[in-house]
C-alpha atoms as a PDB file:
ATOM      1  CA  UNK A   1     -14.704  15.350 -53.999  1.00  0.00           C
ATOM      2  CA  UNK A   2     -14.413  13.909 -50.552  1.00  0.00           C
ATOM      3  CA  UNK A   3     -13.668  10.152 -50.624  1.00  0.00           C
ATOM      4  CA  UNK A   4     -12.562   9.398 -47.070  1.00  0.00           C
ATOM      5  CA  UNK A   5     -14.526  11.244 -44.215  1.00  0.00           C
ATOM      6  CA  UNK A   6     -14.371  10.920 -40.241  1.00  0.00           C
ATOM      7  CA  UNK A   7     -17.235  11.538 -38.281  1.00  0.00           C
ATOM      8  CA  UNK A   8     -17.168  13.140 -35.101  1.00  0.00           C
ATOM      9  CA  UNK A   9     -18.810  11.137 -32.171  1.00  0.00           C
ATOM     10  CA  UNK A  10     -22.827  11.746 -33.110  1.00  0.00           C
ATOM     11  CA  UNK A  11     -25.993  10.639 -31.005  1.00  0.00           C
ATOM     12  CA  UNK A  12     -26.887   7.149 -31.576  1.00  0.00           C
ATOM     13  CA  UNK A  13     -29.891   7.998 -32.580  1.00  0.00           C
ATOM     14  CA  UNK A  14     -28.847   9.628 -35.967  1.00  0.00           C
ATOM     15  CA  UNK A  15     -26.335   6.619 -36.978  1.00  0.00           C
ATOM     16  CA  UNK A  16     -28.366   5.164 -39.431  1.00  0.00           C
ATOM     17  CA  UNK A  17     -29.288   8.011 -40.790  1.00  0.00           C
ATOM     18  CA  UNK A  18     -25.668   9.482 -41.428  1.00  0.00           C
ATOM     19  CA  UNK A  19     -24.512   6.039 -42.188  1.00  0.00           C
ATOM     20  CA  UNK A  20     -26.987   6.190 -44.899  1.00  0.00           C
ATOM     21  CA  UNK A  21     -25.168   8.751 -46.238  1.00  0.00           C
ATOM     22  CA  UNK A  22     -21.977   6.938 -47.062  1.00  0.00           C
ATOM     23  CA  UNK A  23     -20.644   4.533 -49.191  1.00  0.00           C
ATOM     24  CA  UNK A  24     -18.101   2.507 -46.938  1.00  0.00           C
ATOM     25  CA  UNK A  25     -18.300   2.316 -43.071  1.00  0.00           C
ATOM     26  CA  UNK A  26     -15.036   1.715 -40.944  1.00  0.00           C
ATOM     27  CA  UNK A  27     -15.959  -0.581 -38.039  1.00  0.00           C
ATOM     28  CA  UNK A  28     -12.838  -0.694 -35.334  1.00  0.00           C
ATOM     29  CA  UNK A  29     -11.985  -1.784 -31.890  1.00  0.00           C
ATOM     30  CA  UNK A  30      -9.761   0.044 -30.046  1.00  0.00           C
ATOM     31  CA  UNK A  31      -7.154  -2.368 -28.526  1.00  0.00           C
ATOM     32  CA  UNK A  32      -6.605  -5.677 -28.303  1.00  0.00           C
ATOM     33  CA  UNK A  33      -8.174  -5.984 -24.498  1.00  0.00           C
ATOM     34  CA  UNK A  34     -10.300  -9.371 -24.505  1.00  0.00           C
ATOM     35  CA  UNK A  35     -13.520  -6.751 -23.682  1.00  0.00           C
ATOM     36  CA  UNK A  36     -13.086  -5.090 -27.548  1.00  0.00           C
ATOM     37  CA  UNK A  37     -12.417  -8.146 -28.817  1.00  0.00           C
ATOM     38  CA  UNK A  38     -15.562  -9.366 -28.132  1.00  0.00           C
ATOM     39  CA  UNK A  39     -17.643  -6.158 -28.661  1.00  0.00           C
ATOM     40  CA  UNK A  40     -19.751  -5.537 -31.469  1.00  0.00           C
ATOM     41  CA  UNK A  41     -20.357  -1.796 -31.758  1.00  0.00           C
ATOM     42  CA  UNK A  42     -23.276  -0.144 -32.630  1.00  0.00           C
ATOM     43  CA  UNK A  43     -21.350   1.043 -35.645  1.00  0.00           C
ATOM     44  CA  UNK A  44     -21.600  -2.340 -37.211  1.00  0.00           C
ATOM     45  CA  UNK A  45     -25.436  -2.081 -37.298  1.00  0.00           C
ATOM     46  CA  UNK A  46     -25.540   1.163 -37.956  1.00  0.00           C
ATOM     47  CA  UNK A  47     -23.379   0.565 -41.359  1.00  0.00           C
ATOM     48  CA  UNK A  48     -26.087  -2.610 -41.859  1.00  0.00           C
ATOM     49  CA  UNK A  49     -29.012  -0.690 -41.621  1.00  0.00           C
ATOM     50  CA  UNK A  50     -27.717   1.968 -43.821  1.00  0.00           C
ATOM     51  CA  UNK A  51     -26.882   0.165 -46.550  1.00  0.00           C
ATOM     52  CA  UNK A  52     -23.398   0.311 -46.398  1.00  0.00           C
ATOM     53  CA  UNK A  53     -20.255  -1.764 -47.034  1.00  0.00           C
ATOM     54  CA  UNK A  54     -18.370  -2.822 -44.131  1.00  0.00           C
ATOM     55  CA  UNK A  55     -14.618  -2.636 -42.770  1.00  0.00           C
ATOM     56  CA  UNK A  56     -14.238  -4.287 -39.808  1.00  0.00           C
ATOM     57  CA  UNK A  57     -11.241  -5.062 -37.514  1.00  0.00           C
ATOM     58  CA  UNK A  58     -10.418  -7.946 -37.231  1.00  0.00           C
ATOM     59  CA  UNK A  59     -11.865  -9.125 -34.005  1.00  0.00           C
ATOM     60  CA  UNK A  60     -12.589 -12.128 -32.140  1.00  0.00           C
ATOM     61  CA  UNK A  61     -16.405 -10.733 -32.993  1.00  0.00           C
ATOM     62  CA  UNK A  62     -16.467  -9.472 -36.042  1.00  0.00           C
ATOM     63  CA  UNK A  63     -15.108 -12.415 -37.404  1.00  0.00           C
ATOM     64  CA  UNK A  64     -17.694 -14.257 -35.774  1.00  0.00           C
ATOM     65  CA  UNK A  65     -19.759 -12.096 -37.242  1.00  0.00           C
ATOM     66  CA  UNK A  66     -18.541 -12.050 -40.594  1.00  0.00           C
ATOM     67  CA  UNK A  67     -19.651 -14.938 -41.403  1.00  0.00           C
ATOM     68  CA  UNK A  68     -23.747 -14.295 -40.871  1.00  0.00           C
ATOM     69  CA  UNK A  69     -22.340 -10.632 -42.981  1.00  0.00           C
ATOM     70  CA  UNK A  70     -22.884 -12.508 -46.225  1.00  0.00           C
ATOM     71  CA  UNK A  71     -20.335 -10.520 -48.268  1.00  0.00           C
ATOM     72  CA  UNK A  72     -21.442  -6.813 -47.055  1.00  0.00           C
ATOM     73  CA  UNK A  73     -18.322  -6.579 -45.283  1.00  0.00           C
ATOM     74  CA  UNK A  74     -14.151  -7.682 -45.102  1.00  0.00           C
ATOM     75  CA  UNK A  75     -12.101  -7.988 -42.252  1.00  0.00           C
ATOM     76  CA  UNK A  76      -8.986  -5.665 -42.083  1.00  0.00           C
ATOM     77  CA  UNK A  77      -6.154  -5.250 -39.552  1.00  0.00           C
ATOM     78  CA  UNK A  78      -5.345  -1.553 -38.166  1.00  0.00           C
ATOM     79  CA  UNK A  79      -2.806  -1.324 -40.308  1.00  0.00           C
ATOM     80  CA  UNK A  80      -3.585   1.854 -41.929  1.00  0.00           C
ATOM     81  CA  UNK A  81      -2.364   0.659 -45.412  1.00  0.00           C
ATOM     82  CA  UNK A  82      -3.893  -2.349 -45.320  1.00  0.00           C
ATOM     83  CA  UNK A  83      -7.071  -0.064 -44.894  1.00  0.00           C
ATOM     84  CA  UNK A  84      -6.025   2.094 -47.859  1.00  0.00           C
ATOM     85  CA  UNK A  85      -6.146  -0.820 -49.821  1.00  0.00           C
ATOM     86  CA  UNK A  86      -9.417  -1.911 -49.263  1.00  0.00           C
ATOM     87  CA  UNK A  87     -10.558   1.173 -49.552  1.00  0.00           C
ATOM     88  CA  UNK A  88      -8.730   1.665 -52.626  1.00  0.00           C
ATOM     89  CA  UNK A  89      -9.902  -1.335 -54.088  1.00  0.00           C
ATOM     90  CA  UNK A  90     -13.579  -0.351 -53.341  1.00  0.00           C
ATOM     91  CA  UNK A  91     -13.417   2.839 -55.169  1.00  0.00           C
ATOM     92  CA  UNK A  92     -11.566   1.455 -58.175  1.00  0.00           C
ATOM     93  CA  UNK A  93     -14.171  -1.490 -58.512  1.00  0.00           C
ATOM     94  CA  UNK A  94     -17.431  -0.261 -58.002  1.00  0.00           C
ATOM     95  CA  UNK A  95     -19.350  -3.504 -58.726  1.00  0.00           C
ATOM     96  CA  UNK A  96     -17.681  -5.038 -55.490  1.00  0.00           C
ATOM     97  CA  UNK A  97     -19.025  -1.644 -53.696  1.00  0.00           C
ATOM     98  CA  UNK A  98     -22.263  -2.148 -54.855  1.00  0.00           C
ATOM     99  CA  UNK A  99     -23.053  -5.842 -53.867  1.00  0.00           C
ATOM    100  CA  UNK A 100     -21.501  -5.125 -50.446  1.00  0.00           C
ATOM    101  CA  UNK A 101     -23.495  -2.456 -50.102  1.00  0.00           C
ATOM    102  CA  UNK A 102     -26.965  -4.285 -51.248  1.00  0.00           C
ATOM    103  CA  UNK A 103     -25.894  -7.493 -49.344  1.00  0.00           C
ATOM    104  CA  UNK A 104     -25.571  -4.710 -46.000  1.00  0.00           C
ATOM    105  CA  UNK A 105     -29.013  -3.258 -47.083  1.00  0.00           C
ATOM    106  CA  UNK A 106     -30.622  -7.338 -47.990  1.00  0.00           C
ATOM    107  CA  UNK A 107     -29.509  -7.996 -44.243  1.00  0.00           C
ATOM    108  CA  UNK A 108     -31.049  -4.963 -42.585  1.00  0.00           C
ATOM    109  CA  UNK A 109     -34.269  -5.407 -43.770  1.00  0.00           C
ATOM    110  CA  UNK A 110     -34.656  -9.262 -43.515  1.00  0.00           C
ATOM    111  CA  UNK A 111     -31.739 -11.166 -41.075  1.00  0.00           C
ATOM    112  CA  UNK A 112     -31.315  -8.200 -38.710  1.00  0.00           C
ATOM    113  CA  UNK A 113     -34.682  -6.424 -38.641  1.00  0.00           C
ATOM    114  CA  UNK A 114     -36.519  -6.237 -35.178  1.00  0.00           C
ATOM    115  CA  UNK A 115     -39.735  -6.978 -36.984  1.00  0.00           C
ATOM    116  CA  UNK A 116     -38.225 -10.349 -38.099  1.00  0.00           C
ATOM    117  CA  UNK A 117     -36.080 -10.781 -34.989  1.00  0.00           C
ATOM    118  CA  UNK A 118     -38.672  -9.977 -32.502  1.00  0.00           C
ATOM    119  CA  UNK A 119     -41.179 -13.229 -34.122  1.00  0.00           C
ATOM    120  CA  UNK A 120     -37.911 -15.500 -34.090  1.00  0.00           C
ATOM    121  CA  UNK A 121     -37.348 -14.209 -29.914  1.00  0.00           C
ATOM    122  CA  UNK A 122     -41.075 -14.544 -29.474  1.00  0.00           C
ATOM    123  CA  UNK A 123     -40.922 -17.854 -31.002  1.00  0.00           C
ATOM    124  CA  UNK A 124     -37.886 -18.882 -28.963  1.00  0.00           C
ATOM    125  CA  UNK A 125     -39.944 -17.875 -25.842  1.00  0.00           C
ATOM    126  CA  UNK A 126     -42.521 -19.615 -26.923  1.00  0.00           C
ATOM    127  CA  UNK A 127     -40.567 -22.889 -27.559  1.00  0.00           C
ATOM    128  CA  UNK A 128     -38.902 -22.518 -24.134  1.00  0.00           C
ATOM    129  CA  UNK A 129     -42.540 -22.481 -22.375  1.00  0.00           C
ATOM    130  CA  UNK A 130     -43.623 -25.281 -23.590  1.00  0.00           C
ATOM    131  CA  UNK A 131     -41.191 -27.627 -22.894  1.00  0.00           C
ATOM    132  CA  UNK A 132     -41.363 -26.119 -18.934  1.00  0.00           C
ATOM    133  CA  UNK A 133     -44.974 -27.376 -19.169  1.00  0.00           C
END
């Protein structure tokens, strides 16, 4: 049984998809430039809106983003232990796997879904045009 599994680089397109297929989702920045600091990958969504639980790095992002994650994911350094860990500790208590998992899955289909993002933009627009008038 496979427990830990790297993907090769795949077309964004099929992310989901192959997320979907996974338990856990590994969500990094490369360095500690300002520019991945503040990027938010399409990994991250891609883990959301499969339904999976989420390790981020720590970034100036994700953690900005952890906080509207709603416990579907846990900010780790890239200290490759400290990822074992977590990992570790998600195998060994499935529970916590599960509700990280449905809290990823609760978010993709209400707080990040276009349909409900594109009537809060529209809305926004909306609001913005009147008060030019």
């Amino acid at each position: 049984e496979t427990l830990v599994e790297v993907l090769p680089v795949i077309d964004p397109s099929q992310m989901v998809s192959e997320a979907a297929k996974h338990d856990v989702l590994f969500g990094s920045q490369p360095s500690d430039q300002l520019f991945h600091q503040l990027a938010i990958g399409n990994k991250v969504f891609a883990g959301i809106f499969g339904g999976c639980a989420l390790l981020l790095t720590d970034t100036i992002a994700h953690r900005r983003l952890a906080d509207s994650l709603a416990g579907a994911c846990r900010l780790v350094t890239v200290d490759a232990h400290e990822i074992a860990r977590e990992l570790h500790e998600l195998v060994e208590n499935p529970r916590v796997l599960v509700d990280m998992r449905n809290s990823a899955w609760n978010l993709g289909t209400s707080r990040w879904n276009w349909e409900v993002e594109s009537s809060r933009w529209i809305e926004e627009i909306r609001h913005v045009l009147s008060l030019a008038s």
